[in-house]
C-alpha atoms as a PDB file:
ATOM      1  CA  UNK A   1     111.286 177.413  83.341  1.00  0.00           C
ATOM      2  CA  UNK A   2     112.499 174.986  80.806  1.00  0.00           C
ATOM      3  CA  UNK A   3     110.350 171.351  80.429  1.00  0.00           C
ATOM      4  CA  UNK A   4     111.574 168.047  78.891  1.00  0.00           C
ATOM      5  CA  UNK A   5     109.736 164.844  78.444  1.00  0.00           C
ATOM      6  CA  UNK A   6     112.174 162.006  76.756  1.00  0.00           C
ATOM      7  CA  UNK A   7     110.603 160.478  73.607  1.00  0.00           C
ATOM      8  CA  UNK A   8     108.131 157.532  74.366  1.00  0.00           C
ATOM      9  CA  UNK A   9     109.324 154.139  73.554  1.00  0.00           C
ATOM     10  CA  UNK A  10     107.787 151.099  73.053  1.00  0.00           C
ATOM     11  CA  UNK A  11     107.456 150.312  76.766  1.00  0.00           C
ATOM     12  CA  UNK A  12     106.316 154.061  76.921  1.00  0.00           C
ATOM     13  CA  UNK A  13     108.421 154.891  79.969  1.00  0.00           C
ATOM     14  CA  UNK A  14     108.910 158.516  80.049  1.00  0.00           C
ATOM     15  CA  UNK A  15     111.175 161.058  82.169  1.00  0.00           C
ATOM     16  CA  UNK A  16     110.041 164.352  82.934  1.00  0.00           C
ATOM     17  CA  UNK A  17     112.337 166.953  83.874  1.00  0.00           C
ATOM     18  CA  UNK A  18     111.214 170.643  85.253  1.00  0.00           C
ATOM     19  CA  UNK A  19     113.648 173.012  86.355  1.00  0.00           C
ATOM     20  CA  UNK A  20     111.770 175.427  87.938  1.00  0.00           C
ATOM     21  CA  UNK A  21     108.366 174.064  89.110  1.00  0.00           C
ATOM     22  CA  UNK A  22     105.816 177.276  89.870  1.00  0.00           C
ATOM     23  CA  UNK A  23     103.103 177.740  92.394  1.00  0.00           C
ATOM     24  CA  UNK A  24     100.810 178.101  89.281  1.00  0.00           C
ATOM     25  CA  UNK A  25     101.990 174.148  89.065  1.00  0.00           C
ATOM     26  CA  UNK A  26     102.688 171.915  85.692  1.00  0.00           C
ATOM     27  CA  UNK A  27      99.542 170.067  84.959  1.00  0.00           C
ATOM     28  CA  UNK A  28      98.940 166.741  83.346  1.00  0.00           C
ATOM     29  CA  UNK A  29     102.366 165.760  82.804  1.00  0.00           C
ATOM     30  CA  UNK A  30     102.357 163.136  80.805  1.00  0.00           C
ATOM     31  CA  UNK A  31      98.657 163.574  79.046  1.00  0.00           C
ATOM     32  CA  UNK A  32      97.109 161.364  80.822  1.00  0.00           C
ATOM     33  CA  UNK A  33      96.751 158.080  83.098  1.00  0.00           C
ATOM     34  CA  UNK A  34     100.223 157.111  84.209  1.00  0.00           C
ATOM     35  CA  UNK A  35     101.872 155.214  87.020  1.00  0.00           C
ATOM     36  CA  UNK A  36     105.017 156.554  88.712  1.00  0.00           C
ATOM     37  CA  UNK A  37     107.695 154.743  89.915  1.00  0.00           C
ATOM     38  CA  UNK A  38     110.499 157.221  90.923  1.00  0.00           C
ATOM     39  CA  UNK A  39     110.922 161.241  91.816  1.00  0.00           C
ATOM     40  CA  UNK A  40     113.659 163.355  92.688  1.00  0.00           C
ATOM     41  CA  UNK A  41     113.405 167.162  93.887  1.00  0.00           C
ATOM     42  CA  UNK A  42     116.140 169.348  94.336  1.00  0.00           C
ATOM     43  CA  UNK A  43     115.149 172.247  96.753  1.00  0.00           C
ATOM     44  CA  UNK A  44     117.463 175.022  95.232  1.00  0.00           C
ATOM     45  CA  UNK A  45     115.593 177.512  97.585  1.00  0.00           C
ATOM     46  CA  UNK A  46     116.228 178.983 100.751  1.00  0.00           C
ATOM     47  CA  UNK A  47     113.292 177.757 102.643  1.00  0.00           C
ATOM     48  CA  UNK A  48     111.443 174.450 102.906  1.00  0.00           C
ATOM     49  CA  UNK A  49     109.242 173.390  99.657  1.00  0.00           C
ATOM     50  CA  UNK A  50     106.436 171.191  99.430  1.00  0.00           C
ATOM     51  CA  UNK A  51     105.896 169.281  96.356  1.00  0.00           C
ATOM     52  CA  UNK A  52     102.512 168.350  95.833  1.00  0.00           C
ATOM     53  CA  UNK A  53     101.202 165.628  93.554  1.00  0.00           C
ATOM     54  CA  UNK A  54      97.673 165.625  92.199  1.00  0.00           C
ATOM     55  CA  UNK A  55      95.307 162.755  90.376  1.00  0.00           C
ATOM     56  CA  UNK A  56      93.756 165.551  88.340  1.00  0.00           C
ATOM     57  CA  UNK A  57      94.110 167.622  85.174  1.00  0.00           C
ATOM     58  CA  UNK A  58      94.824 170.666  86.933  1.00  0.00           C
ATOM     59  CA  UNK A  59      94.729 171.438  90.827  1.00  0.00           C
ATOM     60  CA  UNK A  60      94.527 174.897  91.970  1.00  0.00           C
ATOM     61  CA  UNK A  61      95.075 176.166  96.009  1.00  0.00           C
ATOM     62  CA  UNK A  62      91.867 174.838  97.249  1.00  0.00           C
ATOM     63  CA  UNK A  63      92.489 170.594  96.095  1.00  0.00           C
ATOM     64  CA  UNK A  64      93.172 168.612  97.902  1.00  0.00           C
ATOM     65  CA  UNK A  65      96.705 166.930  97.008  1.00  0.00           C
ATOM     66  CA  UNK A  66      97.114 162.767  96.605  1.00  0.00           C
ATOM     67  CA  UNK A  67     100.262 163.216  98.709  1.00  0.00           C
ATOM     68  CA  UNK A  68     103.273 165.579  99.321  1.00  0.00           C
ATOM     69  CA  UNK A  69     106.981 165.874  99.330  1.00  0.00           C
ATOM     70  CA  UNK A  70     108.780 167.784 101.897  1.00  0.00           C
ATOM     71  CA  UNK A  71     111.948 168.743 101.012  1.00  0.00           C
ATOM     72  CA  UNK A  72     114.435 170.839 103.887  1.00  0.00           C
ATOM     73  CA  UNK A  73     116.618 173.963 101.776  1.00  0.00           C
ATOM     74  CA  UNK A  74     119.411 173.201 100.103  1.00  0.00           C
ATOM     75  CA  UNK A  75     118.579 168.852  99.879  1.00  0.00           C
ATOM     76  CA  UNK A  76     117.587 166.394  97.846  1.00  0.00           C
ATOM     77  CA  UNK A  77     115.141 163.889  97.596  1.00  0.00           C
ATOM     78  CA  UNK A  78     114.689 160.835  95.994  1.00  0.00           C
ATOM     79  CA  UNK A  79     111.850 158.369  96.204  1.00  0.00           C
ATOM     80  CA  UNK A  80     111.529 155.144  94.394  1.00  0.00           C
ATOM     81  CA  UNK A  81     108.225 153.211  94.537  1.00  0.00           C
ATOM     82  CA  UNK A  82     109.551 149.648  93.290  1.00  0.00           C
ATOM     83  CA  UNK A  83     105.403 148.642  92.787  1.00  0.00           C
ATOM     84  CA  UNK A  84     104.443 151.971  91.222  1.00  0.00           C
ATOM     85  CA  UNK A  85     101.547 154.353  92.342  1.00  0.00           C
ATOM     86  CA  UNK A  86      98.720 154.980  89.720  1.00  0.00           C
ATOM     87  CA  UNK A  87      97.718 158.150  88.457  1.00  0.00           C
ATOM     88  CA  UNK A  88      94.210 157.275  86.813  1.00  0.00           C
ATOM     89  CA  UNK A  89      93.749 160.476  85.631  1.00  0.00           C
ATOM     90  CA  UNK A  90      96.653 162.531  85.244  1.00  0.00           C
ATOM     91  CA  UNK A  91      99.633 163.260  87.562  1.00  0.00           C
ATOM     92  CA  UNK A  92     100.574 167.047  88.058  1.00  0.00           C
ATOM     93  CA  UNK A  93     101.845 169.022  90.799  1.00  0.00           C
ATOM     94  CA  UNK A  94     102.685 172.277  92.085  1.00  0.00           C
ATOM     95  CA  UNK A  95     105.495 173.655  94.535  1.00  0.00           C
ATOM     96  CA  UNK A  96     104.370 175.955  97.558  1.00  0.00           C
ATOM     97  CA  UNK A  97     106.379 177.017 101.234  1.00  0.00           C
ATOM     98  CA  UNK A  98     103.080 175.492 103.141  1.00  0.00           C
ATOM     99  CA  UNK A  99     101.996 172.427 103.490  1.00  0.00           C
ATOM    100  CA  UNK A 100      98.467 171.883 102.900  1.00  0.00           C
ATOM    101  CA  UNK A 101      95.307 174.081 103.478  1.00  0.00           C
ATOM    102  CA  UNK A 102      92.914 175.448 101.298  1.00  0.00           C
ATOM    103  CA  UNK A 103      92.614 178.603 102.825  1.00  0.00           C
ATOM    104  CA  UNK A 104      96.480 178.905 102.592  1.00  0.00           C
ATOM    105  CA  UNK A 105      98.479 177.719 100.100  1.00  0.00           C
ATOM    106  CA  UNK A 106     101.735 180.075 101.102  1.00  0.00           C
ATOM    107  CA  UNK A 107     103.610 181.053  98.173  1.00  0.00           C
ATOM    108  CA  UNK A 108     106.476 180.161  96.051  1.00  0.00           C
ATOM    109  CA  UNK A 109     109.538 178.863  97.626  1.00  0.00           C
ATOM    110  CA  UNK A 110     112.016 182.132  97.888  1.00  0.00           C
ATOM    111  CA  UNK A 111     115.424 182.182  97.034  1.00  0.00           C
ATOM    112  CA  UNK A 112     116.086 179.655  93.917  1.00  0.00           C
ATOM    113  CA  UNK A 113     114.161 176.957  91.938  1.00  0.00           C
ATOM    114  CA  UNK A 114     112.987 173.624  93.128  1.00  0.00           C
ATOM    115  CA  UNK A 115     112.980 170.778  90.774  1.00  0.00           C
ATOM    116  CA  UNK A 116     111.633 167.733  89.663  1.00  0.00           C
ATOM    117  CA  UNK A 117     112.051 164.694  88.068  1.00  0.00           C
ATOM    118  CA  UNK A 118     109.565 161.807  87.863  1.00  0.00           C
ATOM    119  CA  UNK A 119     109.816 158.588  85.936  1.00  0.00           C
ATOM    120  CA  UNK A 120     106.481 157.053  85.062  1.00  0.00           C
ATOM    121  CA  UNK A 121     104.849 154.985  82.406  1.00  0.00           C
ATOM    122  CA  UNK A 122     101.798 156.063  80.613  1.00  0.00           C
ATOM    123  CA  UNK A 123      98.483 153.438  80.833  1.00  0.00           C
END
């Protein structure tokens, strides 16, 4: 799992960069409040993955996610949001092979690594 986050500058744009995002999830990102303006995932894994973004700190199986990425095996995705979606408290996410339930979370994507890329300014 390897983790970059570009120096701030004085705009305080950053770019984060995971290359293997885990179940287990990366949490608060960018250490704090942030608004996001652009992702990409590339779905290195056999089977579908679903990215899932959380306001929180952390975020475990059972919270509820602010919204979700599907991505088919083997694609790409790339979403821009021109206006920027806020992150009041902290943006993190975590990868699974289900969509959304509490009582099921599935498991890690099988088959190769899934990431991401997000470009966001810190409030």
């Amino acid at each position: 799992m390897a983790i970059s986050i570009t120096p701030p500058d004085p705009f305080q744009e950053r770019i984060y960069k995971q290359t293997a995002l885990l179940l287990a999830g990366d949490f608060d990102v960018f250490s704090g409040p942030c608004t996001l303006y652009a992702l990409t995932v590339i779905n290195g894994a056999s089977e579908y993955a679903y990215v899932k973004f959380y306001n929180a700190v952390s975020a475990t199986a059972t919270t509820q996610p602010e919204f979700f990425i599907a991505v088919k095996n083997g694609e790409t995705r790339t979403i821009t949001i021109p206006s920027g979606l806020a992150f009041t408290t902290a943006l993190s996410m975590r990868v699974s092979d289900a969509i959304i339930g509490a009582e099921n979370d599935g498991a890690l994507p099988s088959g190769g690594s899934v990431q991401v890329f997000l470009h966001a300014k810190e409030s």
